[in-house]
Protein backbone atom coordinates (compact mmCIF):
# COMPACT_ATOMS: atom_id res chain seq x y z
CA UNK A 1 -75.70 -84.28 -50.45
CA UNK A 2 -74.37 -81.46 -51.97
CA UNK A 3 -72.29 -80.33 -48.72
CA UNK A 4 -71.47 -83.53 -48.05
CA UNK A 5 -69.50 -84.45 -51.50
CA UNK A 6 -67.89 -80.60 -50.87
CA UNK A 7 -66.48 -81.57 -47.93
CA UNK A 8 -65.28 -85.28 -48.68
CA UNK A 9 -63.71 -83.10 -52.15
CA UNK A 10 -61.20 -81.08 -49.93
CA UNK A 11 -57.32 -82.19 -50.04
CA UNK A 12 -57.53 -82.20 -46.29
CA UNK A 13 -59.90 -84.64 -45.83
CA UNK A 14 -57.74 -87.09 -48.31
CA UNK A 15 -54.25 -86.33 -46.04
CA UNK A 16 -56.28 -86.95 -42.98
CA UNK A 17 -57.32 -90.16 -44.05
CA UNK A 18 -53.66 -90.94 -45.24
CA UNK A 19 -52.85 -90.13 -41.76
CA UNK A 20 -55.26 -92.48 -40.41
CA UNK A 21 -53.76 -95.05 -42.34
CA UNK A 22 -50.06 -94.13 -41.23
CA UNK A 23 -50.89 -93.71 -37.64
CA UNK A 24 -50.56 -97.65 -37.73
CA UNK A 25 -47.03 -97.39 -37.81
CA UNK A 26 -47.10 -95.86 -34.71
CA UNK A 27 -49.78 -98.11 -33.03
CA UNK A 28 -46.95 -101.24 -34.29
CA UNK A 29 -44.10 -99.02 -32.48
CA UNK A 30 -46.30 -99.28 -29.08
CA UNK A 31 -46.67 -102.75 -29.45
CA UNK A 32 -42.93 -103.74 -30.38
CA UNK A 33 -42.39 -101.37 -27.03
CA UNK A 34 -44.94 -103.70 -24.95
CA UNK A 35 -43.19 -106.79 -26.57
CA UNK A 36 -39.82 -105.88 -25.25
CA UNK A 37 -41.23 -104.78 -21.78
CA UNK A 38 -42.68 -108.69 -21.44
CA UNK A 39 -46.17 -106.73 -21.83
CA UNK A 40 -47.67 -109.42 -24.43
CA UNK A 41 -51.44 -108.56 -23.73
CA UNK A 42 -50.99 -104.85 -24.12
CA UNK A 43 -49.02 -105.92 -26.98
CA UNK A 44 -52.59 -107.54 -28.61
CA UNK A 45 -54.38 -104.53 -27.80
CA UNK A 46 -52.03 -101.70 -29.29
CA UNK A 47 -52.46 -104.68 -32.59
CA UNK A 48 -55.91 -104.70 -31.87
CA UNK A 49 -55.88 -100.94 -32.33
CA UNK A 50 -53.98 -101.42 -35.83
CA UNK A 51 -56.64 -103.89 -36.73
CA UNK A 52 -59.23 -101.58 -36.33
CA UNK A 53 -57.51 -98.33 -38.35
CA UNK A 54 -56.86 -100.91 -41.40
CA UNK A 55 -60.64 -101.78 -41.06
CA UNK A 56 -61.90 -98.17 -41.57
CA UNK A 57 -59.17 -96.46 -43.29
CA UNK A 58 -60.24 -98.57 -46.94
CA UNK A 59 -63.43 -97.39 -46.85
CA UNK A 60 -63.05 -94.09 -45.65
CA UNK A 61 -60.48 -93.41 -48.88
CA UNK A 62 -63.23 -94.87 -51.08
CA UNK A 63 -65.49 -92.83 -49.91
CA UNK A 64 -63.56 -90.13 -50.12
CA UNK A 65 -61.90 -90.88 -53.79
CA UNK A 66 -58.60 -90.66 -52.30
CA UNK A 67 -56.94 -92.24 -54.97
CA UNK A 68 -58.22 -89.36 -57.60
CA UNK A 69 -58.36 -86.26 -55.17
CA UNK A 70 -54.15 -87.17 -54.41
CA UNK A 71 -52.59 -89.04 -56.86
CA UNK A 72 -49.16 -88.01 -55.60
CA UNK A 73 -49.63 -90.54 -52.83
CA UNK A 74 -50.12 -94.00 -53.22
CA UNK A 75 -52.27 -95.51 -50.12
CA UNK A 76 -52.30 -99.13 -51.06
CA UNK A 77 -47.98 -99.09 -50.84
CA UNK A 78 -49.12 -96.66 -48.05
CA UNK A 79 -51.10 -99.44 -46.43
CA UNK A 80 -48.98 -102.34 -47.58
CA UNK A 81 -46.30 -101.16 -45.05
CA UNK A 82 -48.18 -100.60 -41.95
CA UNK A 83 -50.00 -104.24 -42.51
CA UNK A 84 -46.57 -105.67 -42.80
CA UNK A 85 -45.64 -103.76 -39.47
CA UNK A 86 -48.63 -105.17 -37.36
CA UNK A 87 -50.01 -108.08 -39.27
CA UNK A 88 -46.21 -109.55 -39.86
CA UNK A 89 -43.45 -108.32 -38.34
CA UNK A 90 -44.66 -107.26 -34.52
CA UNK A 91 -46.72 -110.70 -33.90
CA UNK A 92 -43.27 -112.46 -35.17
CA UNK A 93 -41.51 -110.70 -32.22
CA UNK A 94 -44.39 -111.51 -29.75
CA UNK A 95 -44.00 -115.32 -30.70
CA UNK A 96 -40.52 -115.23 -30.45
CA UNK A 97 -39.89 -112.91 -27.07
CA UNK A 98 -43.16 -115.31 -25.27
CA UNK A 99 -41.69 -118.04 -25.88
CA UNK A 100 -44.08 -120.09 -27.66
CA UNK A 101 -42.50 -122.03 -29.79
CA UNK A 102 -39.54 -125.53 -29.20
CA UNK A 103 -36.20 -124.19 -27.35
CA UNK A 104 -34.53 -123.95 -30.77
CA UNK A 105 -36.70 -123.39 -32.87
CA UNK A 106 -38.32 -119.98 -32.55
CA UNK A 107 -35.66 -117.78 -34.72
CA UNK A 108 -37.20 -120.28 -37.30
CA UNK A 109 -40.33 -119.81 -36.48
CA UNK A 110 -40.04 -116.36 -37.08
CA UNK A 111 -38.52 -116.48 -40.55
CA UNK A 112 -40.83 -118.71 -41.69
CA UNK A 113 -43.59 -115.97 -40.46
CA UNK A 114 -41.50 -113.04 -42.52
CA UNK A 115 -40.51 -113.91 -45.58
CA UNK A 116 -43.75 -116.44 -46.30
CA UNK A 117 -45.68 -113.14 -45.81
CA UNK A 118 -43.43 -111.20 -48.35
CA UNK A 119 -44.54 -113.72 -50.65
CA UNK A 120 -47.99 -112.82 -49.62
CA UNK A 121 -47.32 -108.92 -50.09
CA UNK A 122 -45.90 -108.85 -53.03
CA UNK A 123 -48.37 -111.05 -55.28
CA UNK A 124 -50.20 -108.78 -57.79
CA UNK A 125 -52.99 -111.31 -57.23
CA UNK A 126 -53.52 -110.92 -53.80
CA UNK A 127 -57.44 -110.61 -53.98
CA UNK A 128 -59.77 -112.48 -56.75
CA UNK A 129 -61.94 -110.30 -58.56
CA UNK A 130 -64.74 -110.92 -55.73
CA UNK A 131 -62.26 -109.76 -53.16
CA UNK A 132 -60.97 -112.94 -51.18
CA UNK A 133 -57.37 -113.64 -50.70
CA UNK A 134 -55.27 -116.14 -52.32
CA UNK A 135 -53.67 -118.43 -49.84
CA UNK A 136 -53.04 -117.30 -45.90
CA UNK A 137 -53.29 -113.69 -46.39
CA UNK A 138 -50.57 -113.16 -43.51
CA UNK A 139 -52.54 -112.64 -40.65
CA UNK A 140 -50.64 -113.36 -38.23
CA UNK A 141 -51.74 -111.45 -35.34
CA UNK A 142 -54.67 -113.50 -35.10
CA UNK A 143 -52.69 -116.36 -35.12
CA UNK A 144 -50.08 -115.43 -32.94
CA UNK A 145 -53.19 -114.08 -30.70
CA UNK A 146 -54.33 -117.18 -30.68
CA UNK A 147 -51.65 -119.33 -29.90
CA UNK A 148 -50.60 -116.80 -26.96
CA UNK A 149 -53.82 -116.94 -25.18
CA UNK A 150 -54.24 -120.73 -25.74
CA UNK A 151 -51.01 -121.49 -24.89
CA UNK A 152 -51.00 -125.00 -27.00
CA UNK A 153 -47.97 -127.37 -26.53
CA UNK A 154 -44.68 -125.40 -27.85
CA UNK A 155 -44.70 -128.69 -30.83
CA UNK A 156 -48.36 -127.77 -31.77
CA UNK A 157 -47.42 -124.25 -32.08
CA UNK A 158 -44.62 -124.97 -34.57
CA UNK A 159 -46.96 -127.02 -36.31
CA UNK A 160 -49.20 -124.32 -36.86
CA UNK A 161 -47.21 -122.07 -38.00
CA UNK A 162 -45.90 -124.22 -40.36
CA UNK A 163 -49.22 -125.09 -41.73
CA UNK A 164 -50.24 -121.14 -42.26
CA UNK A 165 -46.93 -120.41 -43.70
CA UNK A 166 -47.22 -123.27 -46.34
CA UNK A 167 -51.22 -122.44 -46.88
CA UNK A 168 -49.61 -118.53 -47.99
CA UNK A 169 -48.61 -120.80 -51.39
CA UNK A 170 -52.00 -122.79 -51.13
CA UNK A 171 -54.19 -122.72 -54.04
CA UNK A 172 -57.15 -122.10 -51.32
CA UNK A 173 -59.05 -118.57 -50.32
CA UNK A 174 -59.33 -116.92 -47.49
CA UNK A 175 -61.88 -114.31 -46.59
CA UNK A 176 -61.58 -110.19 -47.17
CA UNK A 177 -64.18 -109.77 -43.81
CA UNK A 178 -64.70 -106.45 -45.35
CA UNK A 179 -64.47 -106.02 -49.14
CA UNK A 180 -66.27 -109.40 -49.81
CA UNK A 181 -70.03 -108.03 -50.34
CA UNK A 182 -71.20 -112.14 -51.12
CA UNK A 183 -71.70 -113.03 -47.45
CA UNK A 184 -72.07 -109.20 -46.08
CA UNK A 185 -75.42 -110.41 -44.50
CA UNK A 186 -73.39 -113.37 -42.36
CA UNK A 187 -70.35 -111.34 -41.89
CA UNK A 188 -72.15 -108.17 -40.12
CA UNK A 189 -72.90 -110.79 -37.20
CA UNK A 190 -69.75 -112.41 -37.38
CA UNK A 191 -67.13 -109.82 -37.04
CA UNK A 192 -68.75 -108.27 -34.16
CA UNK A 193 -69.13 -111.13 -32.31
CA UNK A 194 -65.48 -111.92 -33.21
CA UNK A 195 -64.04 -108.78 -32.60
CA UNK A 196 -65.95 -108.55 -29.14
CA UNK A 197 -64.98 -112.23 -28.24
CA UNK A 198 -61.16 -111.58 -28.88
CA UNK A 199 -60.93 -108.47 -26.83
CA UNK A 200 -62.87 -110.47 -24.14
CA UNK A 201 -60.06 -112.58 -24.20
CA UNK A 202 -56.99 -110.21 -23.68
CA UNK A 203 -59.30 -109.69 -20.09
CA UNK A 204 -57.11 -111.87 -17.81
CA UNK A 205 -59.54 -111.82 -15.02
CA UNK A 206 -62.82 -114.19 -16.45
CA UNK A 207 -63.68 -117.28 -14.42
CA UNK A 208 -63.30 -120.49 -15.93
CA UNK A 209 -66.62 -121.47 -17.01
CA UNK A 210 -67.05 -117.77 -18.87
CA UNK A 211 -63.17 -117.89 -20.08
CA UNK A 212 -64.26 -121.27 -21.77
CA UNK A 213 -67.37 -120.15 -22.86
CA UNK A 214 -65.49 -116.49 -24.50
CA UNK A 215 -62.72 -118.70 -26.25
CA UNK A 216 -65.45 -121.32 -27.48
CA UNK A 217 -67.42 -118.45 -29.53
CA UNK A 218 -64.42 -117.00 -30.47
CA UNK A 219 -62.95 -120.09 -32.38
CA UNK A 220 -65.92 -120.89 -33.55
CA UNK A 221 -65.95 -117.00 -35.26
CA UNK A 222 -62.85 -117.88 -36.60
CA UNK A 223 -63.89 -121.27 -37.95
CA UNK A 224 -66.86 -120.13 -39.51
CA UNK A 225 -64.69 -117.03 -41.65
CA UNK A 226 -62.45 -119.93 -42.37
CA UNK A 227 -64.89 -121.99 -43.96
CA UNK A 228 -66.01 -119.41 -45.69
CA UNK A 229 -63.23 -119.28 -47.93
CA UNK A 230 -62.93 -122.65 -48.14
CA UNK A 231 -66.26 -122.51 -49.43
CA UNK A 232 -65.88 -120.39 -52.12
CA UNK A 233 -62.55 -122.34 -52.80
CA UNK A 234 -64.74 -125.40 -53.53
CA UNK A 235 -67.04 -123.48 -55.54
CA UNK A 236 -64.24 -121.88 -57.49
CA UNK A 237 -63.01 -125.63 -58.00
């Protein structure tokens, strides 16, 4: 244990993971890249990819008591501006460029996904004290994954993204998958299967009856971490 808290103690360790965190910038500049070249599913993945660094870079700095060991750098702005890069701004592009909203109506669509999710950002009461979001937590690579790979009627795509940019003012919660430690035993099935289930998806060659069967457990995932917070909404009520 000893050689263990020695090395997690080193300065280097605490850039590295600052690093980590940052290389998500870069993963959002590939996707923006894939956007413009009409590349929307490599798009997902390189967001995929960001998805995954913001999963493990939180608990890698706790681990590591970042926040003590290099107090000259502050890795929740740090973080705060590569989510807004690949949870906000990229997916708005996607939407827009794959034309998936009403003739008219995308540059709209857009706004309503960037400055709804400033809102979001900004909030110094983000998270309850057990760690779930207030309102849509601007997400919106999962919706905009979603609606891509769906492909909905253009109208039912506005509609959606009207309804997640109103929920970001929503008195309603919406689960942290991986600060939230009240439903760790549910959510260590359910992210997997989600996780595995999306990237499944961005496989353009599955037969019908297993394409179905993909984007059925998939939404169901999704469904299930939605109710969650809408659970704990309730409860809260």
């Amino acid at each position: 244990m000893a050689d263990v808290s020695a090395y997690r103690s080193k300065p280097a360790v605490s850039w590295a993971i600052h690093l980590l965190t940052a290389s998500g910038a870069v993963l959002a500049f590939f996707a923006f890249l894939a956007v413009e070249q009409g590349q929307f599913r490599l798009a997902l993945l390189w967001l995929a990819a960001a998805l995954v660094v913001d999963g493990v870079d939180g608990p890698l700095a706790r681990w590591a008591g970042v926040k003590d060991r290099l107090p000259s750098i502050d890795g929740t702005i740090l973080d705060l501006v590569v989510d807004y890069l690949t949870y906000v701004f990229v997916p708005a592009v996607l939407l827009y460029r794959a034309g998936l909203l009403p003739p008219g109506w995308a540059e709209a669509g857009a706004a309503a996904i960037l400055l709804s999710s400033l809102y979001t950002f900004a909030r110094t009461d983000m998270k309850t004290e057990d760690n779930f979001f207030r309102g849509f937590p601007a997400v919106w690579n999962v919706v905009v994954f979603y609606l891509f790979l769906l492909r909905p009627d253009a109208t039912v795509s506005a509609a959606v993204v009207a309804l997640f940019a109103v929920l970001t003012f929503a008195p309603i919660h919406f689960i942290h998958p991986v600060r939230v430690t009240s439903y760790r035993p549910w959510l260590s099935v359910l992210m997997p299967v989600w996780a595995a289930s999306c990237l499944a998806l961005l496989w353009p060659g599955w037969p019908v009856p297993w394409l179905g069967i993909i984007e059925a457990v998939s939404l169901a995932c999704a469904a299930a971490l939605f109710g969650i917070g809408l659970i704990r909404t309730l409860r809260r009520a």
